[in-house]
Every structure is written in C-alpha cells, then in structure tokens.
N, C-alpha and C. Protein backbone atom coordinates (compact mmCIF):
# COMPACT_ATOMS: atom_id res chain seq x y z
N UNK A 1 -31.02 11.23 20.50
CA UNK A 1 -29.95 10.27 20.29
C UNK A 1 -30.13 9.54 18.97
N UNK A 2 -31.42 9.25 18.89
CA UNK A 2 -31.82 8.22 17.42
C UNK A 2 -31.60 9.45 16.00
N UNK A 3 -31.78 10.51 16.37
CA UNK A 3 -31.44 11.62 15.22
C UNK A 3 -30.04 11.75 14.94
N UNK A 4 -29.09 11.59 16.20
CA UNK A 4 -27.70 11.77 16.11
C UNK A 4 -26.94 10.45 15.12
N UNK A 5 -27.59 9.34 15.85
CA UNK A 5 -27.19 7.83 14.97
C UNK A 5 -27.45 8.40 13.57
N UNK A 6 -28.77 8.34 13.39
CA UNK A 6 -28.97 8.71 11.91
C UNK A 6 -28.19 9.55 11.01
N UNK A 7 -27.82 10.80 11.66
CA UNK A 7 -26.87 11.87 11.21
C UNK A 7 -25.54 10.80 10.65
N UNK A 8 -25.26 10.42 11.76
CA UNK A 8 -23.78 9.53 11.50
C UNK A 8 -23.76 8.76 10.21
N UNK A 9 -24.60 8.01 9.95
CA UNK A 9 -24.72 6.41 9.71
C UNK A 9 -25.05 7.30 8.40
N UNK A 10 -26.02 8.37 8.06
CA UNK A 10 -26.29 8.95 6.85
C UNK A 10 -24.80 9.46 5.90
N UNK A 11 -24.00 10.57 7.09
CA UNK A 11 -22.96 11.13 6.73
C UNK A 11 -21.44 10.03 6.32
N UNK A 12 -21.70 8.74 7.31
CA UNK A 12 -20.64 7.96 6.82
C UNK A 12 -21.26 7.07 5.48
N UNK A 13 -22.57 7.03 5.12
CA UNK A 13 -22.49 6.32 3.88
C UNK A 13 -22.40 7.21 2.93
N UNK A 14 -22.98 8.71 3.23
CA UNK A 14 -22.25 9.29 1.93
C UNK A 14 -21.12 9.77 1.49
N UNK A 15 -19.76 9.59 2.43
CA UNK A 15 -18.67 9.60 2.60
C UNK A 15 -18.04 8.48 1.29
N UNK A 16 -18.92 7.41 1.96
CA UNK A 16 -17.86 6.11 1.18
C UNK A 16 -18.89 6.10 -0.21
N UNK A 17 -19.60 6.61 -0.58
CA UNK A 17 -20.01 6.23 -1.99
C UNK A 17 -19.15 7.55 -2.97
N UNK A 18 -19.01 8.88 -2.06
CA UNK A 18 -17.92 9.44 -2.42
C UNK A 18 -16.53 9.11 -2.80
N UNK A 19 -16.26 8.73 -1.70
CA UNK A 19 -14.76 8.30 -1.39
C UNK A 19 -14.72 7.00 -2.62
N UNK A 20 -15.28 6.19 -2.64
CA UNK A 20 -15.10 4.65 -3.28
C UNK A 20 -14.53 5.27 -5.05
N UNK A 21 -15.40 5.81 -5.67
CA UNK A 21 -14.87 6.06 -6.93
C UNK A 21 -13.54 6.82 -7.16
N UNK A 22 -13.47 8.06 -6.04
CA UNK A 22 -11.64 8.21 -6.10
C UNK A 22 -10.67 6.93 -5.93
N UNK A 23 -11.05 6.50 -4.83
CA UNK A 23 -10.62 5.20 -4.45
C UNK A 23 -10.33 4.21 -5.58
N UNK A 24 -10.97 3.91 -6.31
CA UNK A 24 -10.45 2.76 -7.54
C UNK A 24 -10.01 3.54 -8.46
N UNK A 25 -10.45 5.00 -9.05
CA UNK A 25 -9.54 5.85 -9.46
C UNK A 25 -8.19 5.90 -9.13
N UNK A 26 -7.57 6.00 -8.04
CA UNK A 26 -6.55 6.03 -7.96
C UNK A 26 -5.37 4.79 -8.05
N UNK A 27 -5.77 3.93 -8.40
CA UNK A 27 -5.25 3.03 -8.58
C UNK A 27 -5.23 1.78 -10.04
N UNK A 28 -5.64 3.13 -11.02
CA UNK A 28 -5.51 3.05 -12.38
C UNK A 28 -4.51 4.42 -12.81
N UNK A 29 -3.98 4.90 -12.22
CA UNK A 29 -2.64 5.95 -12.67
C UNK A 29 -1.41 5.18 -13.41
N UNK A 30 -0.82 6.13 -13.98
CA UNK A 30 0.52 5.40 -15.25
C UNK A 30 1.23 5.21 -14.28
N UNK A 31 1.42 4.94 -13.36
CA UNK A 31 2.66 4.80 -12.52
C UNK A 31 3.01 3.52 -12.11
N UNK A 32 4.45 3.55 -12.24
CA UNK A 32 5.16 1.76 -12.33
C UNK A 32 4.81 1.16 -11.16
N UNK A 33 4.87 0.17 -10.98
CA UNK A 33 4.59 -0.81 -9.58
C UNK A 33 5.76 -1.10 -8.97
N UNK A 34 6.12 -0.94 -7.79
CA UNK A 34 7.68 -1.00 -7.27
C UNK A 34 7.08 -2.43 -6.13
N UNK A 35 7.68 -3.62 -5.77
CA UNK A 35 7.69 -4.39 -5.14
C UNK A 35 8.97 -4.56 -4.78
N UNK A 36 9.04 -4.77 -3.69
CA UNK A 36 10.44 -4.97 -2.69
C UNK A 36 10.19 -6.20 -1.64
N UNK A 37 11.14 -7.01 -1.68
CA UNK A 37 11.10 -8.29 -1.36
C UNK A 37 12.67 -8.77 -0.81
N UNK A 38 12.43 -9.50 0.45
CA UNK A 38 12.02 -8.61 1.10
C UNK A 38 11.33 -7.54 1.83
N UNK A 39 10.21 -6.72 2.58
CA UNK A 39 10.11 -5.51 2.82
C UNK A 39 11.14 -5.00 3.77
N UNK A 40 11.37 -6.18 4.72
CA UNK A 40 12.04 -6.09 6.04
C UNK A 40 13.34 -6.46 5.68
N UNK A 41 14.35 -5.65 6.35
CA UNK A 41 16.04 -6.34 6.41
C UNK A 41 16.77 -5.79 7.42
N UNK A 42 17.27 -6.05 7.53
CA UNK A 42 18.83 -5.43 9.02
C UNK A 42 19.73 -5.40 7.72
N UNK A 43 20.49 -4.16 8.61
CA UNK A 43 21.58 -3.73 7.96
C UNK A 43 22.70 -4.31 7.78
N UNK A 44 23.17 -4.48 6.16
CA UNK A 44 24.15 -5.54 5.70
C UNK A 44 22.94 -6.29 4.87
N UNK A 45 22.24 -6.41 5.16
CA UNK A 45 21.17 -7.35 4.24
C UNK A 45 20.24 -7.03 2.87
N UNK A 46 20.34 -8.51 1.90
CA UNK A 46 20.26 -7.81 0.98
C UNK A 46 18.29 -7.95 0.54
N UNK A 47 18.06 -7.44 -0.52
CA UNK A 47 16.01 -7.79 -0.68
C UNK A 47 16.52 -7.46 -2.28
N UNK A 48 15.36 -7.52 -3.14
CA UNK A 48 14.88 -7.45 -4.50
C UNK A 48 13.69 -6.21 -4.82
N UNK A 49 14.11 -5.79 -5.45
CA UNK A 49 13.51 -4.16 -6.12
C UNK A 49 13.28 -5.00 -7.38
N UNK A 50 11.60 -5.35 -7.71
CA UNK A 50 10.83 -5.45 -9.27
C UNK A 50 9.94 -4.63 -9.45
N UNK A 51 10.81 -3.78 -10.86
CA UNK A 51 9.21 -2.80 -10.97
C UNK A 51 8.76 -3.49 -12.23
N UNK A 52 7.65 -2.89 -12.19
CA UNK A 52 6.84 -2.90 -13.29
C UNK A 52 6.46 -2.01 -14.53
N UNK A 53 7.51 -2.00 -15.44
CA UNK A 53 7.26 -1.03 -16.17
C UNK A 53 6.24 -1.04 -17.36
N UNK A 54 5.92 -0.24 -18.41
CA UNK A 54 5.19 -0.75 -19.12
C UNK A 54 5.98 -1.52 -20.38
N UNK A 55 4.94 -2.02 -20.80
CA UNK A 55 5.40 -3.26 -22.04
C UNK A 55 6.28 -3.01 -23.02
N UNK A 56 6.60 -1.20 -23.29
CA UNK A 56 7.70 -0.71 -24.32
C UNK A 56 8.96 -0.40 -23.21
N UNK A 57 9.02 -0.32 -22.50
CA UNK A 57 10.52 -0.01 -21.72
C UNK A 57 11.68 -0.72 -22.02
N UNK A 58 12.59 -0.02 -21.94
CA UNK A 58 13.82 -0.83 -22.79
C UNK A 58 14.42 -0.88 -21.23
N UNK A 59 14.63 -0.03 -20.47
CA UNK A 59 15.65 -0.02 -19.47
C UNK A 59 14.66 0.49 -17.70
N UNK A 60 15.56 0.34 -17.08
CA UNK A 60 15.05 1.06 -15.89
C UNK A 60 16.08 1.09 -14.60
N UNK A 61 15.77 2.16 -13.96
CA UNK A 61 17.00 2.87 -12.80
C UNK A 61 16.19 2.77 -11.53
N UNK A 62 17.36 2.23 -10.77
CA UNK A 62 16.63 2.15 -9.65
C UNK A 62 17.55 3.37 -8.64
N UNK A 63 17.15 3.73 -7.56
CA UNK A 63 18.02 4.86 -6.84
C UNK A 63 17.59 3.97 -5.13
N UNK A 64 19.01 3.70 -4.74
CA UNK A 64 18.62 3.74 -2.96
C UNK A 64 19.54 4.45 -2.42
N UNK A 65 19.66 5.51 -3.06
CA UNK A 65 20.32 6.55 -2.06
C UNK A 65 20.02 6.39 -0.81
N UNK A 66 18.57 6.44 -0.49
CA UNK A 66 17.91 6.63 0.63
C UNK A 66 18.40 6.06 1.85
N UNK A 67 18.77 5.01 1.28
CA UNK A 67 19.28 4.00 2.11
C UNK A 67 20.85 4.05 2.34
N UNK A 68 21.10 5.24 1.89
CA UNK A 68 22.94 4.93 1.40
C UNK A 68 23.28 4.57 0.55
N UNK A 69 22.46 3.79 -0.41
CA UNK A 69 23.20 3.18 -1.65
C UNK A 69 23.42 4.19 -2.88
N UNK A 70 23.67 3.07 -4.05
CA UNK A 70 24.04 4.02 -4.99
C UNK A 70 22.38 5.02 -5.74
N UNK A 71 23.05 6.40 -6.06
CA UNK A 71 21.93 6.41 -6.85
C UNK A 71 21.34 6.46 -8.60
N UNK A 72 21.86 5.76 -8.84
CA UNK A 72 21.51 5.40 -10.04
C UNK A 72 22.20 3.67 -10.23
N UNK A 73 21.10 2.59 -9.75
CA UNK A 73 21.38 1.01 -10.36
C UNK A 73 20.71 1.05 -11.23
N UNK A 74 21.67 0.35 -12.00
CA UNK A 74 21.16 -0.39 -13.62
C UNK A 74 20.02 -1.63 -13.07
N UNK A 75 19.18 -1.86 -13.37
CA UNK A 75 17.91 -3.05 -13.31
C UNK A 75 17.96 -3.61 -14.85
N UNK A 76 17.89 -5.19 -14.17
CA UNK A 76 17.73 -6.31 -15.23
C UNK A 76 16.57 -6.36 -15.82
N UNK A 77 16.23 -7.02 -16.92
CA UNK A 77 15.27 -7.92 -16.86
C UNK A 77 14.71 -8.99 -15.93
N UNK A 78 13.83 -8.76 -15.38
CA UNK A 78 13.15 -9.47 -14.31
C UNK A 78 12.45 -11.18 -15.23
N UNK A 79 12.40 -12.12 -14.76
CA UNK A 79 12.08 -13.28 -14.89
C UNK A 79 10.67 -13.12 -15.80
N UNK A 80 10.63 -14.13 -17.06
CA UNK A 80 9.30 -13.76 -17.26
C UNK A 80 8.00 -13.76 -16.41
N UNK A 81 8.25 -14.81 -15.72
CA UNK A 81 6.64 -14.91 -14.80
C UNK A 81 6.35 -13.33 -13.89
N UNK A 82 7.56 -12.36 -13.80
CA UNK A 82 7.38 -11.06 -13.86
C UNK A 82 6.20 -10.19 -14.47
N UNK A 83 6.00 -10.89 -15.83
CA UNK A 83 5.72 -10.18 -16.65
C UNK A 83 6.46 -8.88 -17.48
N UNK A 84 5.43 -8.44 -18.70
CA UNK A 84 6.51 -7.91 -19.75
C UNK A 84 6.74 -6.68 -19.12
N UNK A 85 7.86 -5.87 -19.86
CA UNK A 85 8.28 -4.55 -18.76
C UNK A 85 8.91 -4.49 -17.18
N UNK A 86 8.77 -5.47 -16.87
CA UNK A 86 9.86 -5.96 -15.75
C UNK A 86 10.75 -6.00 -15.59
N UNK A 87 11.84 -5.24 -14.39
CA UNK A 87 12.70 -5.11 -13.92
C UNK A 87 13.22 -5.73 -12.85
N UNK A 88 14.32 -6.24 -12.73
CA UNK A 88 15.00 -6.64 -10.90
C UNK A 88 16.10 -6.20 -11.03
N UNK A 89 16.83 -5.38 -9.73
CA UNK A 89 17.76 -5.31 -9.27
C UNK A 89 17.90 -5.90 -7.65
N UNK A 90 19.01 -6.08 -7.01
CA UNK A 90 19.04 -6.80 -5.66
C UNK A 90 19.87 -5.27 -5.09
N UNK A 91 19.53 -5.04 -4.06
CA UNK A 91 20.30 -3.82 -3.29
C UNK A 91 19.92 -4.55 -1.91
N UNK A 92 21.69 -4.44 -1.63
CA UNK A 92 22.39 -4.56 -0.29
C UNK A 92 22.31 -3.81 0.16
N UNK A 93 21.78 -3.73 1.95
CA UNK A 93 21.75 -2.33 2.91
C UNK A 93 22.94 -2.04 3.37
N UNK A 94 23.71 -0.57 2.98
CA UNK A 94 24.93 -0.84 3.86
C UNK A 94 25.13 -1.14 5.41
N UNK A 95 26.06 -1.33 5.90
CA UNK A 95 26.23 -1.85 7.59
C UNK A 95 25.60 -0.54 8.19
N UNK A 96 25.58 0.75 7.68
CA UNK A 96 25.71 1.91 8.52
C UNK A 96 24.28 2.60 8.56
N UNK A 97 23.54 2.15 7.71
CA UNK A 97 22.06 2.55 7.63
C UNK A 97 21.45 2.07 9.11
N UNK A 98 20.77 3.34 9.28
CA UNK A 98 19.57 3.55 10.73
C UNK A 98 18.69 2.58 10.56
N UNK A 99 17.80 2.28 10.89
CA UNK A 99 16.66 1.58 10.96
C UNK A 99 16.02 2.66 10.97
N UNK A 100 14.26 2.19 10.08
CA UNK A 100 13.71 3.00 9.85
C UNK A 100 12.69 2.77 8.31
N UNK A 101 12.05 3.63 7.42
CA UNK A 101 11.30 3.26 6.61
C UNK A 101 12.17 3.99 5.66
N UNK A 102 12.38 3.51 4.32
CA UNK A 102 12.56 4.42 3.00
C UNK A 102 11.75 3.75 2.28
N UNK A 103 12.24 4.99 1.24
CA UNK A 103 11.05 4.97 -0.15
C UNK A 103 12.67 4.76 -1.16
N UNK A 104 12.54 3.68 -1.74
CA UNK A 104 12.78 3.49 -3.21
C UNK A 104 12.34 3.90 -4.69
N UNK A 105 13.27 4.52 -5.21
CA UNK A 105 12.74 4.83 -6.89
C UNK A 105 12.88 4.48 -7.63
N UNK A 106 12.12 4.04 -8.83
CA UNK A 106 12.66 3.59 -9.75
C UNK A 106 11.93 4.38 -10.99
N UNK A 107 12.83 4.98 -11.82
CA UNK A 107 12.53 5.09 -13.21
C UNK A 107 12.57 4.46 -14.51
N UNK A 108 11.71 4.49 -15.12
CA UNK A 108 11.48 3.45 -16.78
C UNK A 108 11.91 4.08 -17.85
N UNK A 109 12.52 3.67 -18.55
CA UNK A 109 12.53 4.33 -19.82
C UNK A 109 11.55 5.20 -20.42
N UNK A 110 10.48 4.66 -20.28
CA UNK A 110 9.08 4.57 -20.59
C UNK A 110 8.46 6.04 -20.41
N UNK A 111 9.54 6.67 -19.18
CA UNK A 111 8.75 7.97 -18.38
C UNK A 111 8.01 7.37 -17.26
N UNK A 112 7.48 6.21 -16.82
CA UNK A 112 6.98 5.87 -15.54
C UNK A 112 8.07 6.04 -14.17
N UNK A 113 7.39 6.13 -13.36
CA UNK A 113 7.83 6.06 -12.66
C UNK A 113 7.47 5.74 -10.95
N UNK A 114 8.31 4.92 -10.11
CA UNK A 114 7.54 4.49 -8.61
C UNK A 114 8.57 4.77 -7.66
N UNK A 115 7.23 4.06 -6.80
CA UNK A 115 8.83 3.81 -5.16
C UNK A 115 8.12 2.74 -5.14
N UNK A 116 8.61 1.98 -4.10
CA UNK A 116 9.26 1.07 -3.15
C UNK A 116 9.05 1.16 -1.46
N UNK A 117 8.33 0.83 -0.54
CA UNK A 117 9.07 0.91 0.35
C UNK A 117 9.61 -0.35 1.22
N UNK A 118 11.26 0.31 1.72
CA UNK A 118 12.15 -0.80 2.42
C UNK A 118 11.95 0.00 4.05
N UNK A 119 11.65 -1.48 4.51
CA UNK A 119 11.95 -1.23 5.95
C UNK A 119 13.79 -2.07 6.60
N UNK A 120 14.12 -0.93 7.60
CA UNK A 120 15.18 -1.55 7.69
C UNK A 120 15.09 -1.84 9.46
N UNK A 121 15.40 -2.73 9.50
CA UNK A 121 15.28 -3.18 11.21
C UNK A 121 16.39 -2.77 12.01
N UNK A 122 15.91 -2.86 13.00
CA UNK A 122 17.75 -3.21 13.84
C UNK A 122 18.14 -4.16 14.10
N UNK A 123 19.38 -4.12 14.06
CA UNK A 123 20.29 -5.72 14.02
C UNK A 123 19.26 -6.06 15.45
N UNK A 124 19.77 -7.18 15.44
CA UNK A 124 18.58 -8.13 16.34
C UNK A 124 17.89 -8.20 16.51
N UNK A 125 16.84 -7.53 15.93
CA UNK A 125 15.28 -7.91 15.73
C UNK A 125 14.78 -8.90 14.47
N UNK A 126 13.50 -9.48 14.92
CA UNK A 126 13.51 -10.28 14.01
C UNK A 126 12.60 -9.33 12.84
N UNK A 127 12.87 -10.54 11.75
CA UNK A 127 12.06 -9.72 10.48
C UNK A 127 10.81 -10.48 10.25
N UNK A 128 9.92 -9.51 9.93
CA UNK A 128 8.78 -9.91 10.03
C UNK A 128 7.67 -10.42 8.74
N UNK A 129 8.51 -11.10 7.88
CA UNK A 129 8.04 -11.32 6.72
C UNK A 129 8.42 -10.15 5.15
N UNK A 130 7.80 -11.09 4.23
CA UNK A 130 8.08 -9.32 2.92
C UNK A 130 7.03 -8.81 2.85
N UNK A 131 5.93 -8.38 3.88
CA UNK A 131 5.09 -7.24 3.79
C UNK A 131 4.21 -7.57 2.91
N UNK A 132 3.99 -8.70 2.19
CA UNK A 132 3.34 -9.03 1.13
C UNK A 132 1.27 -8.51 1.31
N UNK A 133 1.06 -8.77 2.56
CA UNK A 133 -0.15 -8.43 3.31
C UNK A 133 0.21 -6.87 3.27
N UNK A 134 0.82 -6.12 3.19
CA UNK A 134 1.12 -4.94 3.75
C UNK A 134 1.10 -3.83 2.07
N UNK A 135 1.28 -4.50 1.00
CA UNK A 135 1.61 -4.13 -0.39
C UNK A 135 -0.02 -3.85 -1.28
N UNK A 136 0.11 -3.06 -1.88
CA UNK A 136 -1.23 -3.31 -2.15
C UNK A 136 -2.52 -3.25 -1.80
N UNK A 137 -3.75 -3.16 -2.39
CA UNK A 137 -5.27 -3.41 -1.41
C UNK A 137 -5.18 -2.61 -0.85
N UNK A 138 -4.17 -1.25 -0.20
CA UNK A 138 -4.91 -0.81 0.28
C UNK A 138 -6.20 0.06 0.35
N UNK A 139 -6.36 0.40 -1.00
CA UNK A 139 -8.12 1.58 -1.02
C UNK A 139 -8.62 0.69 -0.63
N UNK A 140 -8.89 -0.74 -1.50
CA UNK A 140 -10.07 -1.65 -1.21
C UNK A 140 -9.94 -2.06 0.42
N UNK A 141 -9.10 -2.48 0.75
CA UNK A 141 -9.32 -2.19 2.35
C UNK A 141 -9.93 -1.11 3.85
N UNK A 142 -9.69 0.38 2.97
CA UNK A 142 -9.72 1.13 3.38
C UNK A 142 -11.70 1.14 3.24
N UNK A 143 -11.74 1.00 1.80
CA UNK A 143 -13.17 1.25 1.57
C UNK A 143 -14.10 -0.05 1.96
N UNK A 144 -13.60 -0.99 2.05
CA UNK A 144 -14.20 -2.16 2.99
C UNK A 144 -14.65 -1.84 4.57
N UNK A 145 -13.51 -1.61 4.79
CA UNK A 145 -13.47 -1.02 6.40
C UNK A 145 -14.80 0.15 6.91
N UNK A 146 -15.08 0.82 5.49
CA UNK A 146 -16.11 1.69 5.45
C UNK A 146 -17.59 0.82 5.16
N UNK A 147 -17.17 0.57 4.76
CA UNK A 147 -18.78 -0.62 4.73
C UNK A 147 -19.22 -1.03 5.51
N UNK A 148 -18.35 -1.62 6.55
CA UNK A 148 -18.61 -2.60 7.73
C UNK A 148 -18.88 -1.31 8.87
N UNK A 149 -18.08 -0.40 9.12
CA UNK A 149 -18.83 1.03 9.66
C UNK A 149 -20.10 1.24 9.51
N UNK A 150 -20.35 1.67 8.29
CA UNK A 150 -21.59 2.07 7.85
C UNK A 150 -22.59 0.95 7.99
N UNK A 151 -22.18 -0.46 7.92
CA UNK A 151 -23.17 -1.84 8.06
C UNK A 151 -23.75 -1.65 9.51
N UNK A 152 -22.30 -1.10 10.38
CA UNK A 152 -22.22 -1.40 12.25
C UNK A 152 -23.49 -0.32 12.45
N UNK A 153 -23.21 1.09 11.90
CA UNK A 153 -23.80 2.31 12.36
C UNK A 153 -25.09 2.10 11.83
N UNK A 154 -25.80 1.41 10.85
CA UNK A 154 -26.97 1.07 10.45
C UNK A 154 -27.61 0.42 11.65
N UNK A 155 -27.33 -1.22 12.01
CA UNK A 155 -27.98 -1.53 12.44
C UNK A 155 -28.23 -1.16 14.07
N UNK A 156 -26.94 -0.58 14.26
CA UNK A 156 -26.79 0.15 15.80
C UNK A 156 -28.17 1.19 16.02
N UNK A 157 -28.62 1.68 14.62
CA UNK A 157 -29.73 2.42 14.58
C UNK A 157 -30.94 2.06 14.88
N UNK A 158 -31.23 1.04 14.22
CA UNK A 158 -32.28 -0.36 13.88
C UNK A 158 -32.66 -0.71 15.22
N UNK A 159 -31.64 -0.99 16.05
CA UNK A 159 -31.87 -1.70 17.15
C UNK A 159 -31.98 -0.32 18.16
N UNK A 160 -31.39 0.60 18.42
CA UNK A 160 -31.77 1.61 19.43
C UNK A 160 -33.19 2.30 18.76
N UNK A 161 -33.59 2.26 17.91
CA UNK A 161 -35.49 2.57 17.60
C UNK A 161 -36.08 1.52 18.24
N UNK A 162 -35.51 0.24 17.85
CA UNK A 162 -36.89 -1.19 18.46
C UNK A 162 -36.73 -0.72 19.63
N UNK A 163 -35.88 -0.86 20.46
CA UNK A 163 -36.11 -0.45 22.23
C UNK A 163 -36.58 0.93 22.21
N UNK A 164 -36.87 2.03 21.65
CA UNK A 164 -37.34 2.85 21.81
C UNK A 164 -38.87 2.41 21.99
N UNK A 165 -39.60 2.03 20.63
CA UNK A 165 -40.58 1.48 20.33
C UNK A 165 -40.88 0.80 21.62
N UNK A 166 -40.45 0.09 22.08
CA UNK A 166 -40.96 -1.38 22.86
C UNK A 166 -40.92 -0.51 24.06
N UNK A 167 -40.43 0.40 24.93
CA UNK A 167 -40.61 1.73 25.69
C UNK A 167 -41.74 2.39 25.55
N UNK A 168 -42.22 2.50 24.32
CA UNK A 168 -43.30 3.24 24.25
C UNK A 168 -44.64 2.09 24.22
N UNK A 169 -44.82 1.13 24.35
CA UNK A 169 -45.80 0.38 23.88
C UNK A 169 -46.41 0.32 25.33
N UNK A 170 -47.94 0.44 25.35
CA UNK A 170 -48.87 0.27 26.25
C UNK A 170 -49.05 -0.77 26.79
C-alpha cells in the first residue's frame, strides 16, 4: 500500500512540474482578450463585448451570430481605463435565443483574434453575476489545485509509514 501512495504522489508531482510550464505558456499567446460583461443574460437582454486588442489596431469586429445576432458589429473604442487597443461593443440577445453557452468573436485589425463566452439563461432564472470569478486564472487554478493534491498525497504518505513504523516497534 505504502509503495502504491508513493507511486501516486511521485507520478502526480511529476505531472504538475510538467504540466506547470505549458500552463503559463499558454497564456502568453498573441491572442486578443474577449471579456463579456455581463457573462449571464436572459433573452432580450443586453451585456458588453471588450476586447483587447493590441496597441496598433485601428478597428475591430465583433460576430454574435451565435447568438442570432449580427455577424459582423463594428466595436468602439473602449474607455481609456480599458487600456490601449480596446474595443466595446454592447450586443442585445434576441427574444428568440435558447439558453445555453456561446462563444463570441472578435477580430482586430491587428490579425488577433478571440472569443468571448455569453451565457444565456432562461427567462426566469436568476442571473448569477458577470462570471468575473469564472474569467481568467484558470491554468493557475488548475495548477494550484495540483499542488494541494500532490501536498494531500505527500503527507497521506508520511503519516501511513509512521503507523506502519509504530506497528512494527517492540
């Protein structure tokens, strides 16, 4: 049993010292940042699409087909506290959209490009915030979550040897 722990606790830490450098790797790619704000809406309701383009972009397109809408919106200039390369457009859900998850696009002048995702509720449910907890972080979460595994499966080890030990003592 104490060989099996070990196996584990060995194989999940070399997992995450693997995994960790893709992990922040992937989240240095050219690709625009799509925030939707809003995350949550019922249909008829409207949220905010800001991407993030880079600092030379002159323009940027947003598409919610997905949703029914149009596909190709013109996007503003987003507020400076945006930051530079910033975009907003506001897209209304039509009445007739399902509930359900889409992905939003948006393209930059620039050649970047993202999504978005909009959740759409059903009429009478409530909404559950703009996902702001839900955006983002996730590798570092993911690879956190692995730490505390690998922390659990360590000492789970630690402690099933001492009672072994203390079993064996004369």
């Amino acid at each position: 049993m104490r060989r099996l722990l070990a196996v584990a606790a060995s194989s999940l830490a070399t997992g995450l010292l693997t995994a960790t450098p893709a992990l922040a790797a992937a989240g240095t790619s050219a690709t625009a940042t799509v925030t939707v704000s809003p995350e949550t809406v019922r249909p008829g309701g409207t949220t905010t699409v800001i991407a993030g383009c880079g600092t030379d972009a002159t323009s940027a397109t947003l598409s919610a087909q997905a949703v029914g809408g149009s596909s190709q919106v013109g996007m503003k200039r987003a507020p400076d506290s945006s930051g530079p390369g910033a975009y907003a457009a506001e897209v209304t859900v039509p009445d007739s959209t399902l509930p359900g998850t889409y992905q939003l696009k948006v393209w930059c002048s620039t050649g970047e490009a993202g999504t978005g995702t909009l959740v759409v509720a059903p009429n009478g449910a409530p909404t559950t915030g703009d996902g702001s907890t839900a955006s983002g972080g996730t590798h570092r979460a993911v690879a956190l979550a692995g730490v505390v595994l690998a922390v659990s499966a360590a000492a789970g080890l630690v402690l099933t040897r001492r009672r072994g030990d203390a079993r064996q003592a004369p």
